[in-house]
Protein backbone atom coordinates (compact mmCIF):
# COMPACT_ATOMS: atom_id res chain seq x y z
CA UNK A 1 14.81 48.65 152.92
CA UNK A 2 15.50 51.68 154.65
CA UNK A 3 16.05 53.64 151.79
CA UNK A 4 12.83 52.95 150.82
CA UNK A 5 11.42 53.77 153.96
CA UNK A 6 13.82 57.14 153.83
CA UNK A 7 12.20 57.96 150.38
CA UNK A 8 8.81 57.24 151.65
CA UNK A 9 8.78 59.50 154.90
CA UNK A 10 10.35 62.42 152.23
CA UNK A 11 7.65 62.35 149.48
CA UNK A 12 4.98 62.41 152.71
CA UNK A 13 6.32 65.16 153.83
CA UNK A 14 6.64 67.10 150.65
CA UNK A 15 3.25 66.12 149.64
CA UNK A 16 1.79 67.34 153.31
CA UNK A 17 3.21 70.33 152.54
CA UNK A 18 2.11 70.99 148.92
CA UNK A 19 -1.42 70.04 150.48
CA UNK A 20 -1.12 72.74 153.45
CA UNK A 21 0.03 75.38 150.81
CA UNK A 22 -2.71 74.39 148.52
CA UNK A 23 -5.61 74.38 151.72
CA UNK A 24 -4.32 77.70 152.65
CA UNK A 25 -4.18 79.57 149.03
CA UNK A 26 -7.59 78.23 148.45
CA UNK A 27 -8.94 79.78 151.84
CA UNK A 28 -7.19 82.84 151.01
CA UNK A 29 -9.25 83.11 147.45
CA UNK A 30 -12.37 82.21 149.02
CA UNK A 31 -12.35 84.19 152.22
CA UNK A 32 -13.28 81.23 154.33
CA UNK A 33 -11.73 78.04 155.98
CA UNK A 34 -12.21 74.40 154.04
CA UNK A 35 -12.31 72.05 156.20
CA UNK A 36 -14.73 72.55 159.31
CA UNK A 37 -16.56 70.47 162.38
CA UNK A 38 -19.05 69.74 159.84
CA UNK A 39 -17.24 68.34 156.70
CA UNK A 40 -13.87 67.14 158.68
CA UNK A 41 -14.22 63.42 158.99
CA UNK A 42 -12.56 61.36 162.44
CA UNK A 43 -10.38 58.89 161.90
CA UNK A 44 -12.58 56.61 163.33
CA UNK A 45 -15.23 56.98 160.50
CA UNK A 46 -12.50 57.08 157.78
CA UNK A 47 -11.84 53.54 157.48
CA UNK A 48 -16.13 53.07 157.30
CA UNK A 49 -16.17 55.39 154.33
CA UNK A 50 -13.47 53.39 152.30
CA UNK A 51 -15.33 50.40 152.64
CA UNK A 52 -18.11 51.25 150.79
């Protein structure tokens, strides 16, 4: 079971990073940042949003 769990925690992490170099090459090309106050959604409203 830890394996698993080892595997897990290492495909997060690589694809956290592939999504951080991806956020920050599409900023680059558009001059601007991608996620703001007004399009970033709390935590506490994320779990509303997948239930619908």
């Amino acid at each position: 079971m830890l394996r698993d769990n080892t595997e897990n925690e290492q495909a997060a992490e690589s694809g956290g990073a592939i999504a951080g170099t991806t956020r920050k090459d599409i900023e680059k090309k558009l001059g601007r940042k991608v996620v703001t106050e007004e399009n970033f959604l709390p935590s506490s409203k994320q779990k509303e949003f997948r239930d619908k």
